[in-house]
N, C-alpha and C. Protein backbone atom coordinates (compact mmCIF):
# COMPACT_ATOMS: atom_id res chain seq x y z
N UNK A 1 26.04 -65.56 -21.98
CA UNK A 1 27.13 -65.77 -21.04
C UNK A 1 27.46 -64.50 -20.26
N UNK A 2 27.36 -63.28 -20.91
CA UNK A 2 27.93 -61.95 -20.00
C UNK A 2 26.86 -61.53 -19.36
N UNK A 3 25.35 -62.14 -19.61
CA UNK A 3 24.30 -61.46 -19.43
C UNK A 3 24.26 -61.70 -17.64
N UNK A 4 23.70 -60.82 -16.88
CA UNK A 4 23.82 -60.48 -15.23
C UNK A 4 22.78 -61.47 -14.78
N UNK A 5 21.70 -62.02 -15.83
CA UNK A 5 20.83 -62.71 -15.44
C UNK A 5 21.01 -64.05 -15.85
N UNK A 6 21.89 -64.38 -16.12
CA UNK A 6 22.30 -66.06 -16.61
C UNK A 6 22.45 -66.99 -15.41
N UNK A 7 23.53 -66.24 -14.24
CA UNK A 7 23.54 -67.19 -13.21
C UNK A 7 23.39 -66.51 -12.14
N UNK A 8 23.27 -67.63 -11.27
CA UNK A 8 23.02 -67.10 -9.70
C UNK A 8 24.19 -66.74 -8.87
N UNK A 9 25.62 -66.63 -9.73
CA UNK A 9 27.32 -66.55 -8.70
C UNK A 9 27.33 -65.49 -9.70
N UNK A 10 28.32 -64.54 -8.85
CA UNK A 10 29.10 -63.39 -9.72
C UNK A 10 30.10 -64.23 -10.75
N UNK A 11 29.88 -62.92 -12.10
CA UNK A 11 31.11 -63.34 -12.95
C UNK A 11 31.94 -62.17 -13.25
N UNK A 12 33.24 -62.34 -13.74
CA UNK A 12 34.19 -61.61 -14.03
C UNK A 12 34.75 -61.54 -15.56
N UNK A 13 34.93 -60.78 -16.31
CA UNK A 13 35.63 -61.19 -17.58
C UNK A 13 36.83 -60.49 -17.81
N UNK A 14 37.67 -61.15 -18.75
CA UNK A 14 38.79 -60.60 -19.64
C UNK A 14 38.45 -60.49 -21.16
N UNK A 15 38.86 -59.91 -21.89
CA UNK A 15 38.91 -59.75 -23.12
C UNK A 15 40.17 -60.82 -23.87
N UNK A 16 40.69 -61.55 -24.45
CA UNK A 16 41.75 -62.45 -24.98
C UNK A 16 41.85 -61.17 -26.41
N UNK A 17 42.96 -60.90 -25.98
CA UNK A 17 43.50 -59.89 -27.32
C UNK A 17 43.78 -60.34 -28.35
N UNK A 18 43.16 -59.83 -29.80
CA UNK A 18 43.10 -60.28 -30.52
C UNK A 18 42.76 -61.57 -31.18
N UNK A 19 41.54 -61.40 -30.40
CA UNK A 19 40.49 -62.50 -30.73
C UNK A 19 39.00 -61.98 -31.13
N UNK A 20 39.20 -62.17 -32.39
CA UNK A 20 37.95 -61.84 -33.11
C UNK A 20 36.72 -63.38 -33.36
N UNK A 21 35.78 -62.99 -33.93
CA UNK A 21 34.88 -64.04 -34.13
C UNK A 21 35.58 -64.81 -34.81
N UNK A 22 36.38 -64.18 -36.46
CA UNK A 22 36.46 -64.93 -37.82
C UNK A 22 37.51 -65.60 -37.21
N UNK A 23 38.94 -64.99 -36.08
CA UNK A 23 40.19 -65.59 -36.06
C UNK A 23 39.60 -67.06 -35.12
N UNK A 24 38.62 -66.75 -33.78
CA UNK A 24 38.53 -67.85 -33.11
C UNK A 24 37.66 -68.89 -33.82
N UNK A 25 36.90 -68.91 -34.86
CA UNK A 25 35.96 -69.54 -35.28
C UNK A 25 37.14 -70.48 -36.29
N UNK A 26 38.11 -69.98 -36.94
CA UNK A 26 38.22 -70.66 -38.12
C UNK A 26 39.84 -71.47 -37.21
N UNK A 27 39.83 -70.86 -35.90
CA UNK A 27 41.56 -71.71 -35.59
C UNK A 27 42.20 -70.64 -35.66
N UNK A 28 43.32 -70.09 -34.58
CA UNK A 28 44.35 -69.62 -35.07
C UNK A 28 45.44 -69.98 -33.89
N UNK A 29 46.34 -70.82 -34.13
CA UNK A 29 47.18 -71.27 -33.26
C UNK A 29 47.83 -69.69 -32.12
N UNK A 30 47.82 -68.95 -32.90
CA UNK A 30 48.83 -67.73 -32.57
C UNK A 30 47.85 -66.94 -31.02
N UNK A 31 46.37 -67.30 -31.40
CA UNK A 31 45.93 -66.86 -29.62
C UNK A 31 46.15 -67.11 -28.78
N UNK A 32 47.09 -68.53 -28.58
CA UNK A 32 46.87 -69.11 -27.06
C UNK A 32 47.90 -68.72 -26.30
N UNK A 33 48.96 -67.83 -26.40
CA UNK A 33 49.57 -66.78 -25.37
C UNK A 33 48.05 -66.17 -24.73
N UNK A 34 47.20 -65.59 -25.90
CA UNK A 34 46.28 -64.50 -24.84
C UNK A 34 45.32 -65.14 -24.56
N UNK A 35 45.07 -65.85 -24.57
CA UNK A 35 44.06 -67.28 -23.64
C UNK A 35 44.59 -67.38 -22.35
N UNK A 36 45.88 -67.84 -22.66
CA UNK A 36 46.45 -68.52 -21.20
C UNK A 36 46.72 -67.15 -20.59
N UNK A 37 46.84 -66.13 -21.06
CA UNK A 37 47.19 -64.40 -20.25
C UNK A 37 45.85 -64.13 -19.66
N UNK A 38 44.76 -64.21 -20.44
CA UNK A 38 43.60 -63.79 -20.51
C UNK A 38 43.31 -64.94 -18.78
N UNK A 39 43.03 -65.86 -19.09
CA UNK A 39 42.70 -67.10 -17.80
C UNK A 39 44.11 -67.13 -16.40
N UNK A 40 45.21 -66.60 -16.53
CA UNK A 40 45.63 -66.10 -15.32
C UNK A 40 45.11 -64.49 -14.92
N UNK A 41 44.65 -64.05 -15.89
CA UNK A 41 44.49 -62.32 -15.06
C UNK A 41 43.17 -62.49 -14.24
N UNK A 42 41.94 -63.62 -14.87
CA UNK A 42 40.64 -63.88 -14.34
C UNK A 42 41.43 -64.54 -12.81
N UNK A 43 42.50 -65.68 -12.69
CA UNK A 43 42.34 -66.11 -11.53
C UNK A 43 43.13 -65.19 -10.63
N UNK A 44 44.01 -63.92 -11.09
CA UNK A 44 44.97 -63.29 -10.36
C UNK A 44 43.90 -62.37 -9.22
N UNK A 45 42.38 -62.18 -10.33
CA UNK A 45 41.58 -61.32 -10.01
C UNK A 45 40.53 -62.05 -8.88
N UNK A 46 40.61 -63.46 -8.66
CA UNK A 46 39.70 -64.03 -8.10
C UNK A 46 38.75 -65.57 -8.63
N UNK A 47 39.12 -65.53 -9.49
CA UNK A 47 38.39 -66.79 -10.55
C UNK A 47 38.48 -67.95 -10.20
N UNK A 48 37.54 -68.59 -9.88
CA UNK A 48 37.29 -70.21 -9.27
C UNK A 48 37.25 -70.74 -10.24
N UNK A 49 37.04 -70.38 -11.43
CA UNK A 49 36.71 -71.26 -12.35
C UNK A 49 36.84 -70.07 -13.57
N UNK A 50 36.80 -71.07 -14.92
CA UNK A 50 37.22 -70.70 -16.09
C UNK A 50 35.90 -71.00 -17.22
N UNK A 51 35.94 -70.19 -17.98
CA UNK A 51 34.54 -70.63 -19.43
C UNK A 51 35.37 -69.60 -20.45
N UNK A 52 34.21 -69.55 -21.59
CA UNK A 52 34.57 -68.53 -22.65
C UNK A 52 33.42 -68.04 -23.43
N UNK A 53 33.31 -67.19 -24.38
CA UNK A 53 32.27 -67.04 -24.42
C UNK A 53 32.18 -67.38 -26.58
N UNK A 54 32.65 -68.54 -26.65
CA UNK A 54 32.74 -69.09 -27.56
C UNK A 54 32.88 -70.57 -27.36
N UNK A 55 32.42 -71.25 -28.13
CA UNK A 55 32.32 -72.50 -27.99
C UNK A 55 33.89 -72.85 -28.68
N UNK A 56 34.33 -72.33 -30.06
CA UNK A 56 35.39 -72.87 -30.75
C UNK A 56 36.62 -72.71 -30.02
N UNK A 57 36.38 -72.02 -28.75
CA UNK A 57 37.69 -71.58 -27.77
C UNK A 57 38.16 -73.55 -27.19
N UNK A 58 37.56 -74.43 -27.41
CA UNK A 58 37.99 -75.73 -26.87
C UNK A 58 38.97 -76.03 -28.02
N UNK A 59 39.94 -75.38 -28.76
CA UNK A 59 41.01 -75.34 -29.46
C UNK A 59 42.11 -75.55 -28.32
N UNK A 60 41.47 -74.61 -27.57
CA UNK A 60 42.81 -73.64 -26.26
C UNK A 60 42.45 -74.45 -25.28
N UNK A 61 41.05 -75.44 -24.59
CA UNK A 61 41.45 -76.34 -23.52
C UNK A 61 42.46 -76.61 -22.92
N UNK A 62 42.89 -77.26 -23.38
CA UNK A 62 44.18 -77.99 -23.18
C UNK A 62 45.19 -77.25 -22.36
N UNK A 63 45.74 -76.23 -23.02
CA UNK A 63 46.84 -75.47 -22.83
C UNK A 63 46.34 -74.34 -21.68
N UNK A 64 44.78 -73.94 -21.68
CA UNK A 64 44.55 -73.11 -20.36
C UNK A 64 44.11 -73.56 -19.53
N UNK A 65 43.99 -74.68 -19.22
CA UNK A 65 43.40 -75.64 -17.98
C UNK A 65 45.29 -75.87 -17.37
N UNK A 66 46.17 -76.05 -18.30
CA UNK A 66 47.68 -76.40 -17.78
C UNK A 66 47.83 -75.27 -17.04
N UNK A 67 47.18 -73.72 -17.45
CA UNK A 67 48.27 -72.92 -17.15
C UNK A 67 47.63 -72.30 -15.50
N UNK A 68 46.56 -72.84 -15.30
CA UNK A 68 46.01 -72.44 -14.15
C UNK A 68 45.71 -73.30 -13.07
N UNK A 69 45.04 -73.11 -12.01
CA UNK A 69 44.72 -74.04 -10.87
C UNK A 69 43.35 -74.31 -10.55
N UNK A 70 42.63 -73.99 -11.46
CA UNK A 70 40.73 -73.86 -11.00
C UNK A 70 40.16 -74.27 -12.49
N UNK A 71 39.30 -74.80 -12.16
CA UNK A 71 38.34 -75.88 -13.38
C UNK A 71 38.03 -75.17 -14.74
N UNK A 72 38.64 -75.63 -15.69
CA UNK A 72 38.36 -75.18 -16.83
C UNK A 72 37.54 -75.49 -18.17
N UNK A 73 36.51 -74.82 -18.19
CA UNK A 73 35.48 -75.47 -19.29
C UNK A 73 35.28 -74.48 -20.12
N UNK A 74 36.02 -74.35 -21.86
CA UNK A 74 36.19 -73.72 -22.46
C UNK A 74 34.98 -73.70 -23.58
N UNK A 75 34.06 -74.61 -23.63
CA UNK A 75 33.33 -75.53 -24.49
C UNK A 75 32.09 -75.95 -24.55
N UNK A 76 30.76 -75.83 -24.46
CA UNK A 76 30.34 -77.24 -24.35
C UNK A 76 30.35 -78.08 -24.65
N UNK A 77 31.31 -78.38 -25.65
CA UNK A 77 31.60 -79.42 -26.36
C UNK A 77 32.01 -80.50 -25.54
N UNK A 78 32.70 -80.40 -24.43
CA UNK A 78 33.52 -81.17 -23.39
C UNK A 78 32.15 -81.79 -22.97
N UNK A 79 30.55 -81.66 -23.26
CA UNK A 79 29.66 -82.54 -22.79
C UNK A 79 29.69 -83.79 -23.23
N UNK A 80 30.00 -83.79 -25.00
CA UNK A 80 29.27 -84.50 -25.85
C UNK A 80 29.81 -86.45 -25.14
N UNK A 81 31.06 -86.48 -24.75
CA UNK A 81 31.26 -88.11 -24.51
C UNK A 81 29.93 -88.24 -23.26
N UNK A 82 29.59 -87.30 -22.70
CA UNK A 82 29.00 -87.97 -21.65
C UNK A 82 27.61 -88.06 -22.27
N UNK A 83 27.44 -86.94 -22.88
CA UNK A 83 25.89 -86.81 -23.88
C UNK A 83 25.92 -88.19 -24.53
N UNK A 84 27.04 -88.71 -25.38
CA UNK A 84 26.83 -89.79 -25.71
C UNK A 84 26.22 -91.04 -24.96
N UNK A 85 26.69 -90.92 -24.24
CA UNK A 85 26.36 -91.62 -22.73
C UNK A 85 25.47 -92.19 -22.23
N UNK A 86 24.67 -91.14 -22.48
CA UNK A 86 23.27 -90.94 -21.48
C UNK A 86 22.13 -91.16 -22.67
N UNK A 87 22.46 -91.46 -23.79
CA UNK A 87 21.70 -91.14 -24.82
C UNK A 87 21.33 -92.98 -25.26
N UNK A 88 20.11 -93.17 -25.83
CA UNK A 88 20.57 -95.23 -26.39
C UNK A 88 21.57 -95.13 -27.49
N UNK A 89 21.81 -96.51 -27.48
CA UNK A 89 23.25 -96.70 -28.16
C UNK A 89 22.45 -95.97 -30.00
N UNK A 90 21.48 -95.92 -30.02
CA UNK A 90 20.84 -95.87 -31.58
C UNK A 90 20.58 -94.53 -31.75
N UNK A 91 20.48 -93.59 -30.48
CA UNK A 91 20.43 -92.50 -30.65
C UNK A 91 20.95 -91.04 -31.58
N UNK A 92 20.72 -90.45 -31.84
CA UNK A 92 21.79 -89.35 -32.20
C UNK A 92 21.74 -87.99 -31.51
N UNK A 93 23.01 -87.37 -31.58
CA UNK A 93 23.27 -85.83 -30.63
C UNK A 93 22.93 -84.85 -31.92
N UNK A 94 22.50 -83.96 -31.79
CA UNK A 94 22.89 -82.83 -33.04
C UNK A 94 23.44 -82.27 -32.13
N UNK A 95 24.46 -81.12 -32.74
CA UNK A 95 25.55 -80.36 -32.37
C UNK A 95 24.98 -79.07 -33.14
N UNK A 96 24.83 -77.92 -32.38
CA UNK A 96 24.64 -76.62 -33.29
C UNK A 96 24.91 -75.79 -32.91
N UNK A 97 26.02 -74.95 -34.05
CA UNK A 97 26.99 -74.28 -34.18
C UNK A 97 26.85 -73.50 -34.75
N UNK A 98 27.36 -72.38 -34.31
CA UNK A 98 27.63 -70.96 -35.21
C UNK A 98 27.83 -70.87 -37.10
N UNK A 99 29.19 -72.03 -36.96
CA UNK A 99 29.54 -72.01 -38.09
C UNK A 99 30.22 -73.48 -38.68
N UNK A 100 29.45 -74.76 -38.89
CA UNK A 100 29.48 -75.86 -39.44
C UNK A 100 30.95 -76.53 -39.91
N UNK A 101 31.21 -75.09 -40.74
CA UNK A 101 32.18 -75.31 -42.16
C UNK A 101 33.63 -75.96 -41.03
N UNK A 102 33.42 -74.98 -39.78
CA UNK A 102 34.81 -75.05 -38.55
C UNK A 102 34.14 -75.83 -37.62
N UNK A 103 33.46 -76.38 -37.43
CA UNK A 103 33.32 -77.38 -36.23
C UNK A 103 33.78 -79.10 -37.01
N UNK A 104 34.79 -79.10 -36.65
CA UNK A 104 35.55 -80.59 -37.26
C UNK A 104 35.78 -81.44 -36.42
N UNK A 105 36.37 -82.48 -36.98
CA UNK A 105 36.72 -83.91 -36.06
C UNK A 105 37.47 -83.22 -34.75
N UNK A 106 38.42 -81.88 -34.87
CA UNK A 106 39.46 -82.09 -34.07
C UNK A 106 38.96 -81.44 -32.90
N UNK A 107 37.81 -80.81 -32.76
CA UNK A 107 36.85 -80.22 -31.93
C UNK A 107 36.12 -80.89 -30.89
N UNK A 108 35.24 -81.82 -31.38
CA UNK A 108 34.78 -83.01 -31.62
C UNK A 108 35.01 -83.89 -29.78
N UNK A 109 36.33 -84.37 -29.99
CA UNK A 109 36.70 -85.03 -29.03
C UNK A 109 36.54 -86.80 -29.11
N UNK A 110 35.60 -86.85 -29.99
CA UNK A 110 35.16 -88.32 -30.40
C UNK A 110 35.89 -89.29 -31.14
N UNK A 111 36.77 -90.39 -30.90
CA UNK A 111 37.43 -90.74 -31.78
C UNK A 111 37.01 -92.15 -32.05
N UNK A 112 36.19 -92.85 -31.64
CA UNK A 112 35.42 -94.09 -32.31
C UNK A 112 34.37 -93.73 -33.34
N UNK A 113 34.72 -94.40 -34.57
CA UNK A 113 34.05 -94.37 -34.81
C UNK A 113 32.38 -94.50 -34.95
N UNK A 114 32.07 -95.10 -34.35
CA UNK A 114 30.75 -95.82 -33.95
C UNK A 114 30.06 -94.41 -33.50
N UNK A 115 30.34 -94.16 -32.42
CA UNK A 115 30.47 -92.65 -31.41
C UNK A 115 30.09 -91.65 -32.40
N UNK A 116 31.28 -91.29 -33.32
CA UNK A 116 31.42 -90.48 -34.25
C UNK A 116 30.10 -90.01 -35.10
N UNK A 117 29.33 -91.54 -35.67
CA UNK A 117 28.85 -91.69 -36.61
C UNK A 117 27.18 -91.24 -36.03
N UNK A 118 27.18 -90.98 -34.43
CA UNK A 118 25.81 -90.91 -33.89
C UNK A 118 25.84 -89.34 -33.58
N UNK A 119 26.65 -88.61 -33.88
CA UNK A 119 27.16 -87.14 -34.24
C UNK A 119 26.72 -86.53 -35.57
N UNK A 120 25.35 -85.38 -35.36
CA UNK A 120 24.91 -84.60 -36.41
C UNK A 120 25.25 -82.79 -36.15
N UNK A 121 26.02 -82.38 -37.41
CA UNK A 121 26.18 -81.41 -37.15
C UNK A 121 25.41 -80.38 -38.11
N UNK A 122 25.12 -79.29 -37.49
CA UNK A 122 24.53 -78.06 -37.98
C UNK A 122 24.65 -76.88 -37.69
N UNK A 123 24.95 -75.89 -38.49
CA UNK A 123 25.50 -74.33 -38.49
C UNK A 123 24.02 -73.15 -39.11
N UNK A 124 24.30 -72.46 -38.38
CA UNK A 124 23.68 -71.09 -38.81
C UNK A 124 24.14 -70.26 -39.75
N UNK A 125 25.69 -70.63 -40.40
CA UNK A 125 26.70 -70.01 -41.23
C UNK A 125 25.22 -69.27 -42.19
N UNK A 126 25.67 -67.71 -42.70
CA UNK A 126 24.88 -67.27 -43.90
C UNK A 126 23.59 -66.21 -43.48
N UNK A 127 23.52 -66.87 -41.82
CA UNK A 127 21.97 -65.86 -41.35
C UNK A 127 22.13 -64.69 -40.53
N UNK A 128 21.63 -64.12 -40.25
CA UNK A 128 21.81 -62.69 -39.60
C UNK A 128 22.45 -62.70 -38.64
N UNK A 129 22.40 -63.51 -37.47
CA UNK A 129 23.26 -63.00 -36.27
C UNK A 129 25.05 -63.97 -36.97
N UNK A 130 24.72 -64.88 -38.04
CA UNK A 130 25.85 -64.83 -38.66
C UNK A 130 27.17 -63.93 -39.13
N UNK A 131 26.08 -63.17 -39.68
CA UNK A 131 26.78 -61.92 -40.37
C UNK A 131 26.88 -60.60 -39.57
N UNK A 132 25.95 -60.82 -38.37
CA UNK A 132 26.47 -59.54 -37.46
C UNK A 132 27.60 -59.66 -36.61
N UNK A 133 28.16 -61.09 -36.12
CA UNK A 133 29.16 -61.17 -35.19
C UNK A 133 30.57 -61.14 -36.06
N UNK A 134 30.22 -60.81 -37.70
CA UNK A 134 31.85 -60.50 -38.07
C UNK A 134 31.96 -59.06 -38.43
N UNK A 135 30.67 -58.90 -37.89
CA UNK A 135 31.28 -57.27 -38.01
C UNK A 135 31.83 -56.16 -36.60
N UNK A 136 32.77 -55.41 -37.10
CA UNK A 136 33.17 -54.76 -35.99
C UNK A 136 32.86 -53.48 -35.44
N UNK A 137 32.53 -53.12 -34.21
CA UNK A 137 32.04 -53.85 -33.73
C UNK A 137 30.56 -54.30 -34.10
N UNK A 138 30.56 -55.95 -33.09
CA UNK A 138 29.46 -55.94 -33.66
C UNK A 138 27.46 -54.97 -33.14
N UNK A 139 26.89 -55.70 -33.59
CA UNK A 139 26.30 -54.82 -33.09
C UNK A 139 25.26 -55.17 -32.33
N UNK A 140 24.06 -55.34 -31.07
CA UNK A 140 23.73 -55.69 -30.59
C UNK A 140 22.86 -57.23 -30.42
N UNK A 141 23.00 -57.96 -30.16
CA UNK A 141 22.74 -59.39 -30.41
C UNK A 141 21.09 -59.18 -30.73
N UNK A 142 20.77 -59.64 -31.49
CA UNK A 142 19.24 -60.14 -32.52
C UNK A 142 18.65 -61.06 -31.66
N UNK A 143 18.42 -61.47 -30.63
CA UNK A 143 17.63 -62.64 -30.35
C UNK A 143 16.98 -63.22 -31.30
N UNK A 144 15.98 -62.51 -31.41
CA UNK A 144 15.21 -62.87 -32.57
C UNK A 144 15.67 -63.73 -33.63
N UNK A 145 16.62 -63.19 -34.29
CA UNK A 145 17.23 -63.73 -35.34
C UNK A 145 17.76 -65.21 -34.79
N UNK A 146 18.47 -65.21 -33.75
CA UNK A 146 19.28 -66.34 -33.29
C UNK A 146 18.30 -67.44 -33.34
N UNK A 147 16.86 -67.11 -32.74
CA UNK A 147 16.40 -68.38 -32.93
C UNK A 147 15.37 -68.29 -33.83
N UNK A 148 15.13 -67.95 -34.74
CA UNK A 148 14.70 -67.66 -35.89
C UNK A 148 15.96 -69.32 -36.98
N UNK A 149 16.78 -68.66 -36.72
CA UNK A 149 18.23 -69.89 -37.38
C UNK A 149 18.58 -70.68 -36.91
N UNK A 150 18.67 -70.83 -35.51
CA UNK A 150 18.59 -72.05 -34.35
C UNK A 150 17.49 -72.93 -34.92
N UNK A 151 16.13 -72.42 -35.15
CA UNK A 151 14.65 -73.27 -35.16
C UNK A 151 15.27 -74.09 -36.78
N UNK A 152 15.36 -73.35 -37.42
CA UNK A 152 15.24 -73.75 -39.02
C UNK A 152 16.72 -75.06 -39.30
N UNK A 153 17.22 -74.75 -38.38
CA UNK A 153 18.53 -75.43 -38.45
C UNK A 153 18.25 -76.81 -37.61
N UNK A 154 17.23 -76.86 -36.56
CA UNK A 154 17.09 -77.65 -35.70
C UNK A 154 16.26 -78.68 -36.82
N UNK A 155 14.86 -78.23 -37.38
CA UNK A 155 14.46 -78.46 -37.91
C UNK A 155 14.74 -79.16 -39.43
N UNK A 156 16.01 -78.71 -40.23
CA UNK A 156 16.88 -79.61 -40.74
C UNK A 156 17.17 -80.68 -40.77
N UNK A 157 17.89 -80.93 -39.17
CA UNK A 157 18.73 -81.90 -38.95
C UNK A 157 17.48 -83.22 -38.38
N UNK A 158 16.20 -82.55 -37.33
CA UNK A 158 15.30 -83.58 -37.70
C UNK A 158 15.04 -84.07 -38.67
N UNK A 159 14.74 -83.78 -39.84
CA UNK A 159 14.08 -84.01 -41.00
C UNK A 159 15.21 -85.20 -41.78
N UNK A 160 16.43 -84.97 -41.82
CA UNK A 160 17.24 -85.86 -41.93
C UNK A 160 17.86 -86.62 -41.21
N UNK A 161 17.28 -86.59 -40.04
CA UNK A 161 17.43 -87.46 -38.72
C UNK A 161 16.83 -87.80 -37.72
N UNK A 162 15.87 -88.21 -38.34
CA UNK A 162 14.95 -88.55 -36.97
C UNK A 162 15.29 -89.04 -35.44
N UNK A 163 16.13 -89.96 -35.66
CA UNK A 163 16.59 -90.51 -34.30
C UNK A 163 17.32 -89.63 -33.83
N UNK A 164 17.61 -88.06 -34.00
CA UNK A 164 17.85 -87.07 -32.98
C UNK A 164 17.72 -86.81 -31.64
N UNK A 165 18.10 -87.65 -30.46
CA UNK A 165 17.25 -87.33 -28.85
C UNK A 165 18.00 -86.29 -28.05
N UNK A 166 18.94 -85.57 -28.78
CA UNK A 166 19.73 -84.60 -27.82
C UNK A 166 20.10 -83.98 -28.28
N UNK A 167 20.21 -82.31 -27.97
CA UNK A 167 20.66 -81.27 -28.95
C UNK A 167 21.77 -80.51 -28.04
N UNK A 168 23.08 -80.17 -28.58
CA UNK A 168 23.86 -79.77 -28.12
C UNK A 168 24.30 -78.26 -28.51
N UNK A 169 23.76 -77.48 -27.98
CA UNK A 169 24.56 -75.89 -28.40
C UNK A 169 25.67 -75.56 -28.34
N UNK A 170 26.94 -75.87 -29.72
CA UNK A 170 28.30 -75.22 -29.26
C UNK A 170 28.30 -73.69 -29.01
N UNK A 171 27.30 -73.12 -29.76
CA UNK A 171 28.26 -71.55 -29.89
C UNK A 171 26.89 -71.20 -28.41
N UNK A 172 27.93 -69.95 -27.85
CA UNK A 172 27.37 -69.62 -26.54
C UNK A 172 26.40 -68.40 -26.39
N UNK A 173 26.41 -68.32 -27.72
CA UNK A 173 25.02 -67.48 -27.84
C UNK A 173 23.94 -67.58 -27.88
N UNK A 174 23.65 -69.04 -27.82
CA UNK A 174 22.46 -69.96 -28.11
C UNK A 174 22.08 -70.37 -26.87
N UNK A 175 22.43 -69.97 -25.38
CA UNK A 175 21.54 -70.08 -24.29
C UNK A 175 20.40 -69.37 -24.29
N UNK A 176 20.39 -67.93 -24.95
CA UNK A 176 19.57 -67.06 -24.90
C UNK A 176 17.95 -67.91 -25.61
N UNK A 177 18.24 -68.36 -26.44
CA UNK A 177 17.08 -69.04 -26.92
C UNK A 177 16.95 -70.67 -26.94
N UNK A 178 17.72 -71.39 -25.72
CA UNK A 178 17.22 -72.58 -25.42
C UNK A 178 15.99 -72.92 -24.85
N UNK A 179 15.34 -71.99 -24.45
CA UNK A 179 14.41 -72.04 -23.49
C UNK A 179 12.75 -72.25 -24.63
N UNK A 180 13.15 -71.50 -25.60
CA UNK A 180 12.32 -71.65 -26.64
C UNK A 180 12.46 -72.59 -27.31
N UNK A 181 13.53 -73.48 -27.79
CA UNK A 181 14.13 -74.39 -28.27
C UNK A 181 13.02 -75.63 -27.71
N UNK A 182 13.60 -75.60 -27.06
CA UNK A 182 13.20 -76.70 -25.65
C UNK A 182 11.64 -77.26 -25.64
N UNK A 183 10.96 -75.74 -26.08
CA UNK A 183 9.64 -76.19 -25.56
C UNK A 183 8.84 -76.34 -27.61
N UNK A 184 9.67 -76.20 -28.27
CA UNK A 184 8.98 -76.19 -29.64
C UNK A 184 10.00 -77.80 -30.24
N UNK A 185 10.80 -78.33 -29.41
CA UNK A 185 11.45 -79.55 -30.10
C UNK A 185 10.90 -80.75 -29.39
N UNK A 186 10.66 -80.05 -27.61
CA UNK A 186 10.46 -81.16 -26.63
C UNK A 186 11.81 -82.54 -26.96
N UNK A 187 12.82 -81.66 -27.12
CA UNK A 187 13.72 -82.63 -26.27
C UNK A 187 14.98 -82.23 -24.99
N UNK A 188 15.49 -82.95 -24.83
CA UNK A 188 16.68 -81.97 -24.12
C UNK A 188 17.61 -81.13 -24.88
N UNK A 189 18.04 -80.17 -24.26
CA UNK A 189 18.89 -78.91 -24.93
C UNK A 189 19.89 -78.62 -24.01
N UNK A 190 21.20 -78.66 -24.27
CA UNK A 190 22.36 -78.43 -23.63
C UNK A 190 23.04 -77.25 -24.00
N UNK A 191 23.73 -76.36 -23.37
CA UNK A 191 24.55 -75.65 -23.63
C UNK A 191 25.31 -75.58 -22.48
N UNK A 192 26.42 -73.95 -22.60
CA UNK A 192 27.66 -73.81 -22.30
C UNK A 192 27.54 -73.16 -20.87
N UNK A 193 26.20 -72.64 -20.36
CA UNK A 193 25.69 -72.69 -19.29
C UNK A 193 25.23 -73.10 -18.19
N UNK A 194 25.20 -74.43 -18.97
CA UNK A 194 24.70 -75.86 -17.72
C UNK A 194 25.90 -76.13 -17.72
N UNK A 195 26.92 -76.30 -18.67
CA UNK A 195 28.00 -76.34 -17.69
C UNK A 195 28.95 -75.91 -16.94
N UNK A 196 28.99 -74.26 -17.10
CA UNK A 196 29.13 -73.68 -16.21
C UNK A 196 28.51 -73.83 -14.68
N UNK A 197 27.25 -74.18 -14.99
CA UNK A 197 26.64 -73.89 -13.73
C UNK A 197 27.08 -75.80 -12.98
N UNK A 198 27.19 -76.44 -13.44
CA UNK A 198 27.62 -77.86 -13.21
C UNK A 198 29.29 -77.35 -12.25
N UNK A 199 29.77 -76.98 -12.71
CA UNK A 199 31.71 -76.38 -12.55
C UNK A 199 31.40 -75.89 -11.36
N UNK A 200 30.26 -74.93 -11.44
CA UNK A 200 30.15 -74.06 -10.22
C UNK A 200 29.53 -74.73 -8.65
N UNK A 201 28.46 -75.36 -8.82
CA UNK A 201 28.24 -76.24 -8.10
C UNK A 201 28.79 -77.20 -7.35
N UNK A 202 30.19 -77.50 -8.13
CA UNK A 202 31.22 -78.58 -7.78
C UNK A 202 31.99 -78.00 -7.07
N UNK A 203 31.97 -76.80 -6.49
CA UNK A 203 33.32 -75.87 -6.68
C UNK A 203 32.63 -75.11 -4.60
N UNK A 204 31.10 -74.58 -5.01
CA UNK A 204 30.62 -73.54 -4.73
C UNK A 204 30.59 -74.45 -3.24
C-alpha cells in the first residue's frame, strides 16, 4: 500500500496515533478519535479518497466515512457481498488474513446465513512476517516470508475446500505477493488495492 509503485495516482499518508498492529488487529474501540483525526488531516491535505493500510481498520468504516466527504474504503473486506455475487451459488470465497483468531462475524459484513456458510477463513497467525509486524519497530517487510505463509495457508484451505473459486486478501500486505498467488492457484485474487484502484477510477 505505501509502496510508490502500487498505483498509477499520487498517495498521501497519516499515521492514526496509537495504533499498533496488536491494538488494530485484536479491536480497540478507543482509536477511532485518531482514525477520524487521522482521515480529516488526509482530506484537509488534499485526499479524494480514503484506505488504510490494514485490513482490520473496517472496525472504524463506519464512523470515518461519517466524518468526511470523499469515498471511504477502509477494508477489502467491503468486497466480499459482491465477491459473493459474482461467484456460483455453490461456490466458496477464502478470506486470508493476517491473523484468523480476530477476523470474526463482526468484520465479516455477512449476515445470512447461507452467505456466511460459503465463507472460508485463514490466517498466517505464528509465521514470520507474523511475528515481525508486532515488533517495534518493525522491521523490514520479508516478502519472501509473506508468501512463503500466504502459499501454505492457501493451500490449506484448498485441501479442505475444494469448491474454493475466489480468494480474498484482508490484510494489506498481501498485494505484494498476489501476483505470485495468482499464477501458482490460477484463480482470482483480490485485495485492498483493486479496490483502491476501483475508488480511484470512480473518482479520477
Amino acid at each position: 500500500m505505501l509502496s510508490p509503485a502500487t498505483f498509477t495516482f499520487p498517495t498521501i499518508s497519516e499515521t492514526v496515533a496509537g495504533a499498533w498492529v496488536e491494538n488494530v488487529v485484536r479491536g480497540d474501540p478507543a482509536l477511532e478519535p485518531a482514525y477520524i483525526a487521522a482521515a480529516q488531516r488526509l482530506v484537509e491535505r488534499g485526499a479524494v479518497a480514503i484506505s488504510s493500510t490494514c485490513g482490520f481498520s473496517i472496525r472504524h468504516q463506519r464512523a470515518v466515512a461519517a466524518s468526511v466527504n470523499v469515498p471511504v474504503v477502509m477494508s477489502s473486506l467491503l468486497l466480499l457481498p459482491a465477491l459473493l455475487r459474482q461467484s456460483a451459488p455453490q461456490a466458496k470465497i477464502a478470506v486470508l488474513t493476517y491473523d484468523s483468531a480476530h477476523c470474526g462475524e463482526d468484520l465479516l459484513g455477512i449476515d445470512d446465513p447461507g452467505q456466511r456458510a460459503r465463507i472460508v477463513i485463514g490466517g498466517i497467525e505464528g509465521g514470520k512476517f507474523w511475528h515481525d509486524e508486532l515488533k517495534r519497530p518493525a522491521p523490514p517487510t520479508d516478502v519472501a516470508a509473506i508468501q512463503a505463509d500466504v502459499a501454505a495457508c492457501v493451500a490449506r484451505l484448498r485441501s479442505a475446500h475444494p469448491d474454493i473459486a475466489t480468494i480474498l486478501f484482508e490484510c494489506a500486505a498481501f498485494p505484494a505477493v498476489a501476483p505470485a498467488i495468482r499464477r501458482v492457484v490460477k484463480l482470482p485474487v483480490y485485495d485492498i488495492t483493486d479496490l483502491c484502484r476501483m475508488t480511484m477510477a470512480s473518482i479520477a
